[in-house]
PDB file of N, CA and C in Angstrom:
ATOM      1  N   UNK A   1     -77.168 -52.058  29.298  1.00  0.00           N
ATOM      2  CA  UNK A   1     -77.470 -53.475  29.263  1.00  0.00           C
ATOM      3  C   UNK A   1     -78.258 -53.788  27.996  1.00  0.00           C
ATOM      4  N   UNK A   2     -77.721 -54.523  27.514  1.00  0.00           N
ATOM      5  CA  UNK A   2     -78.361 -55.024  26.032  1.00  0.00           C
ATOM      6  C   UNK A   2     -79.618 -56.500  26.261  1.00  0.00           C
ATOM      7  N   UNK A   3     -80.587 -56.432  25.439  1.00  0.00           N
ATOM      8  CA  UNK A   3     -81.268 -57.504  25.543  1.00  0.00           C
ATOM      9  C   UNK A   3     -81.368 -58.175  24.604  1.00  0.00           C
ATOM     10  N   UNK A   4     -81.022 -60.120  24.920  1.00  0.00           N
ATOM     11  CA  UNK A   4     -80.715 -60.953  23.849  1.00  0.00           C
ATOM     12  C   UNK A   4     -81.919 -62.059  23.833  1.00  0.00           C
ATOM     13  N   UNK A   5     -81.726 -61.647  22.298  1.00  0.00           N
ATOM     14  CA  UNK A   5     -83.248 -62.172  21.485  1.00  0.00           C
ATOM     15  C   UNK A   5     -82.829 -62.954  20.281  1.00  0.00           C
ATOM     16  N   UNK A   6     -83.594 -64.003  20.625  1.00  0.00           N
ATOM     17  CA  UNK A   6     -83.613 -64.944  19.917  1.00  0.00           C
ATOM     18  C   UNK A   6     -83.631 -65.173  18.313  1.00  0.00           C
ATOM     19  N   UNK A   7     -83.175 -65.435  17.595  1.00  0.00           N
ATOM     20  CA  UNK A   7     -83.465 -64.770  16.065  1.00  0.00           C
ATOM     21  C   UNK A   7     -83.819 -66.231  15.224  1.00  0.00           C
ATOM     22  N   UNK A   8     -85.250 -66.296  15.167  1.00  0.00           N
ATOM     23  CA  UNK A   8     -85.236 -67.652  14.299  1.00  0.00           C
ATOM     24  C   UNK A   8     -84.577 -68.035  13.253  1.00  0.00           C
ATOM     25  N   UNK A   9     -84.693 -69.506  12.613  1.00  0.00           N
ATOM     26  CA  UNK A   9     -84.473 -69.900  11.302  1.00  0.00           C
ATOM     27  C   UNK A   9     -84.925 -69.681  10.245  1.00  0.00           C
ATOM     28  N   UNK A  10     -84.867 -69.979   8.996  1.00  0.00           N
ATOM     29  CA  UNK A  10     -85.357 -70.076   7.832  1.00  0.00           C
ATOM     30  C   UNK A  10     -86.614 -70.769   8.380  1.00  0.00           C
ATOM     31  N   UNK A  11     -86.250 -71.916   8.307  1.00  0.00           N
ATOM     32  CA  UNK A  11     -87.122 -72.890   9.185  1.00  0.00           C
ATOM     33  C   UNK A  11     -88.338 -73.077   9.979  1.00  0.00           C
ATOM     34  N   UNK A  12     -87.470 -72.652  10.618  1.00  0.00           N
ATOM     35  CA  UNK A  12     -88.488 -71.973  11.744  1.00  0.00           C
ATOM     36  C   UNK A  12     -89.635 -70.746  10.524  1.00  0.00           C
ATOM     37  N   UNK A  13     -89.287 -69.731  10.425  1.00  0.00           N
ATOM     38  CA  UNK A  13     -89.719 -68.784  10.209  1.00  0.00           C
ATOM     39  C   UNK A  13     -90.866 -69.115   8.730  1.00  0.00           C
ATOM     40  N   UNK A  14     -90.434 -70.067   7.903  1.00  0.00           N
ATOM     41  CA  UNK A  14     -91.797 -70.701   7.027  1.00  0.00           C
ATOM     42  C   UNK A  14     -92.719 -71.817   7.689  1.00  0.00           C
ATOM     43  N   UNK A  15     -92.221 -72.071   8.897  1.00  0.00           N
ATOM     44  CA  UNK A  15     -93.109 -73.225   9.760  1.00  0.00           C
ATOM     45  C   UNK A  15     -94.227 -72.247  10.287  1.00  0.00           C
ATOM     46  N   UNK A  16     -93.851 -71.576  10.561  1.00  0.00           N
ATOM     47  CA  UNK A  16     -94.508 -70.179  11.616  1.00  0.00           C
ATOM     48  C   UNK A  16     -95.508 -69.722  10.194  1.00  0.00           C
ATOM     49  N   UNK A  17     -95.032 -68.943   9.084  1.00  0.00           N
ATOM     50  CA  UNK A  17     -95.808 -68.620   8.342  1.00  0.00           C
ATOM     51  C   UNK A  17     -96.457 -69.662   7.644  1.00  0.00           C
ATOM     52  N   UNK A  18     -96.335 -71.042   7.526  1.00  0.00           N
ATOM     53  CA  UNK A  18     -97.395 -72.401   7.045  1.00  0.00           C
ATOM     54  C   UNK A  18     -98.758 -72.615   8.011  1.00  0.00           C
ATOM     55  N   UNK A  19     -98.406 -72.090   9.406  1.00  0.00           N
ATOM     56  CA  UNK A  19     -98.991 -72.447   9.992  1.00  0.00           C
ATOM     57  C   UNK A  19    -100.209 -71.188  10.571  1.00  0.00           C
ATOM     58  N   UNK A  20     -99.820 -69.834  10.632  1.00  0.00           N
ATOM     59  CA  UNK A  20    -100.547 -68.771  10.635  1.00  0.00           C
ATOM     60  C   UNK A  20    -101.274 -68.836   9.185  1.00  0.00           C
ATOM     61  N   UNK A  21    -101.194 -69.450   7.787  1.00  0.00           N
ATOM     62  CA  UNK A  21    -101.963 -69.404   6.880  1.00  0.00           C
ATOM     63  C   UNK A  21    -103.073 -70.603   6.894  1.00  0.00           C
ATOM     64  N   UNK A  22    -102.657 -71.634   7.894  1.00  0.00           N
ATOM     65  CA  UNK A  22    -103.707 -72.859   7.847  1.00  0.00           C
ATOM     66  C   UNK A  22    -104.935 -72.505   9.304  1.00  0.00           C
ATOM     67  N   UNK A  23    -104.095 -71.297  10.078  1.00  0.00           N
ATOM     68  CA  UNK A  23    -104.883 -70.912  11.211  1.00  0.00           C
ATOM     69  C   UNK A  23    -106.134 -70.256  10.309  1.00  0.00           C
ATOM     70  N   UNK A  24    -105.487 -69.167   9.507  1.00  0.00           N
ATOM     71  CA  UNK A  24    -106.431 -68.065   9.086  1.00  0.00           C
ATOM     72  C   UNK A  24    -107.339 -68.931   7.773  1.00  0.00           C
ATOM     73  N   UNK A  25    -106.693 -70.078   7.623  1.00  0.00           N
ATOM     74  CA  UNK A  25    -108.128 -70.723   6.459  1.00  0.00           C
ATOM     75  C   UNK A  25    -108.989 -71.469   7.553  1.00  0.00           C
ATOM     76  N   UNK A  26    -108.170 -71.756   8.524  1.00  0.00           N
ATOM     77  CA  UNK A  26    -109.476 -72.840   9.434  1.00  0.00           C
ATOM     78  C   UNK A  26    -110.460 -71.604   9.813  1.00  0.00           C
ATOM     79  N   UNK A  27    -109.865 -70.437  10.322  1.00  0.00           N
ATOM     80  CA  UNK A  27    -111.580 -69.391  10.633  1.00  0.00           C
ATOM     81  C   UNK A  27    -111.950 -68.801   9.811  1.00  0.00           C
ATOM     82  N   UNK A  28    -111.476 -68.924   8.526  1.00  0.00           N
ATOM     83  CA  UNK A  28    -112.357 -68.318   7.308  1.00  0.00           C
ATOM     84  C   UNK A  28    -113.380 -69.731   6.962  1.00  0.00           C
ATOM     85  N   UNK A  29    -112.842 -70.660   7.054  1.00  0.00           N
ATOM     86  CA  UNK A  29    -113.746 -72.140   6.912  1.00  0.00           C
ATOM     87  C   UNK A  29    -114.897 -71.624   8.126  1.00  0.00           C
ATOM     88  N   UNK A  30    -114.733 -71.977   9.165  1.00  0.00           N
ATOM     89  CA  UNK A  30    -115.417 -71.908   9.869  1.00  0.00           C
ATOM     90  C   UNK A  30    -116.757 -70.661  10.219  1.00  0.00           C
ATOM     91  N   UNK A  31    -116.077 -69.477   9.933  1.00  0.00           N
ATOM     92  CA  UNK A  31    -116.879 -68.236   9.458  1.00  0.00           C
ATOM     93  C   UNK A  31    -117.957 -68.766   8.468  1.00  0.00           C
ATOM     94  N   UNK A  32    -116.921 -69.200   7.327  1.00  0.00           N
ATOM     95  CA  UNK A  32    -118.383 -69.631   6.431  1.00  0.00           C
ATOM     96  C   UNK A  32    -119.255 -70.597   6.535  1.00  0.00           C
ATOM     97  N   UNK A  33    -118.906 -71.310   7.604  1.00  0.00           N
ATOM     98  CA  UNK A  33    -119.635 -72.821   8.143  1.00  0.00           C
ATOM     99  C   UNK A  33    -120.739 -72.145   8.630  1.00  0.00           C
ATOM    100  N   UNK A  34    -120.562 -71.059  10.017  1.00  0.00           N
ATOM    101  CA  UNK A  34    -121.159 -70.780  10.575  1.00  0.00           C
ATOM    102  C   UNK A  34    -122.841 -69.789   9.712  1.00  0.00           C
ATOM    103  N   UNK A  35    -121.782 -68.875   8.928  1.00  0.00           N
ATOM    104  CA  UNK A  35    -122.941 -68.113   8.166  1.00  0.00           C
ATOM    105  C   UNK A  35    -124.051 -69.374   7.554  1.00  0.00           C
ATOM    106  N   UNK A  36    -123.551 -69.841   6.563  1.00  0.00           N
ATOM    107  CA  UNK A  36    -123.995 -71.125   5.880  1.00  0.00           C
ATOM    108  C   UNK A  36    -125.422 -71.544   6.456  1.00  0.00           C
ATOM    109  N   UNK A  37    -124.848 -72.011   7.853  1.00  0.00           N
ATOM    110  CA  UNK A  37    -125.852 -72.872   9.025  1.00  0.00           C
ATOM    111  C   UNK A  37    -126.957 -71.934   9.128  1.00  0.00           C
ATOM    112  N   UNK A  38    -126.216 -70.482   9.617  1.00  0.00           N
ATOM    113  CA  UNK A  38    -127.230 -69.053  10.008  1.00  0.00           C
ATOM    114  C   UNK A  38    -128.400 -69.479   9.234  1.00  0.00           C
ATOM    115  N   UNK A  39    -127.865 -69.001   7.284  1.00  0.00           N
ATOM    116  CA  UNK A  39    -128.985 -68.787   6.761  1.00  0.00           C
ATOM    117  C   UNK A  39    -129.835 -70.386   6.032  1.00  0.00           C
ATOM    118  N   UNK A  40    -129.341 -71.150   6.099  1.00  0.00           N
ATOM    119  CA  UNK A  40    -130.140 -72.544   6.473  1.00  0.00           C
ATOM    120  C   UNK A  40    -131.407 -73.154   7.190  1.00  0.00           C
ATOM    121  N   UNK A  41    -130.940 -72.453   8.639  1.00  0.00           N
ATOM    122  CA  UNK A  41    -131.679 -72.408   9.663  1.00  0.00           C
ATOM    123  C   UNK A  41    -132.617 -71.297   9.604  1.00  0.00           C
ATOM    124  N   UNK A  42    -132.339 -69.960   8.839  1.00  0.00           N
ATOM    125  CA  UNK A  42    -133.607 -69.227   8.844  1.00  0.00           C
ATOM    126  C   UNK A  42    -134.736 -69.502   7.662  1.00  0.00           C
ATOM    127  N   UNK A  43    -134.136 -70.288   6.753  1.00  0.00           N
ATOM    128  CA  UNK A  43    -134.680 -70.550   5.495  1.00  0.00           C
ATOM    129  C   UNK A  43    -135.321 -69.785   4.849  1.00  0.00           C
ATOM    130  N   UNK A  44    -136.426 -69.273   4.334  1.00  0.00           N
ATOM    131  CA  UNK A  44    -137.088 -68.353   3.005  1.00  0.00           C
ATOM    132  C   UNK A  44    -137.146 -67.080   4.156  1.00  0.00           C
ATOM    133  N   UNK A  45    -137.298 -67.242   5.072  1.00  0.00           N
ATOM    134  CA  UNK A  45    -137.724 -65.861   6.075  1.00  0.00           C
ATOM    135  C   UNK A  45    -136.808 -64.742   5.661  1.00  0.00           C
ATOM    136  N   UNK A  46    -135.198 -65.166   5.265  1.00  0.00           N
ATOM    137  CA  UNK A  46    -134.456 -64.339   5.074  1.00  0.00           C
ATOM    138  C   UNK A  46    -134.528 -63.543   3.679  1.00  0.00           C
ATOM    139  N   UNK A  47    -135.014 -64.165   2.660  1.00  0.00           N
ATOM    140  CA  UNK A  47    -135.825 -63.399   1.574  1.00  0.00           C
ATOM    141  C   UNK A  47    -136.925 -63.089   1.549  1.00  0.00           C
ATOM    142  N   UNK A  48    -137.805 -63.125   2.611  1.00  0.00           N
ATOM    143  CA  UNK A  48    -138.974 -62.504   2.238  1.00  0.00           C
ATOM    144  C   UNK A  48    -139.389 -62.174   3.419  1.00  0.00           C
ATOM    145  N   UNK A  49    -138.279 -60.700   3.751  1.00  0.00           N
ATOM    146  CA  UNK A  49    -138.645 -59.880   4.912  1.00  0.00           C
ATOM    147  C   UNK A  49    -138.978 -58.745   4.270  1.00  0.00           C
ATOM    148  N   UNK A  50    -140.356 -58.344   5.475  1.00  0.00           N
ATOM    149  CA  UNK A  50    -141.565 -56.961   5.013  1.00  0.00           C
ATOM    150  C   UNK A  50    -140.668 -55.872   6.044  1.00  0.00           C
ATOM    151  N   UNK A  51    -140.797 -54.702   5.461  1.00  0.00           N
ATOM    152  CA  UNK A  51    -140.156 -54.014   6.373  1.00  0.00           C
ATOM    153  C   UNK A  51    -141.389 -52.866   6.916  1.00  0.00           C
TER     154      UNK A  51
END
């Protein structure tokens, strides 16, 4: 018994990759949003830690 699979388009298949590259910039945006805020919110503390 053979199993039948679907085989996208051209189409299809640069919609899919337009859209996995706007996924992976929205959480690289957001990654850096987040760090950003991190060290914002800790302000000078984060350079002038005594160890």
């Amino acid at each position: 018994m053979q199993i039948e699979t679907v085989k996208p388009t051209e189409v299809q298949i640069k919609a899919r990759r337009s859209r996995s590259i706007a996924i992976a910039l929205a959480l690289v945006a957001f990654v850096v949003v987040v760090y950003v805020v991190s060290i914002v919110r800790l302000g000078p503390a984060v350079i002038d830690r005594s160890f």
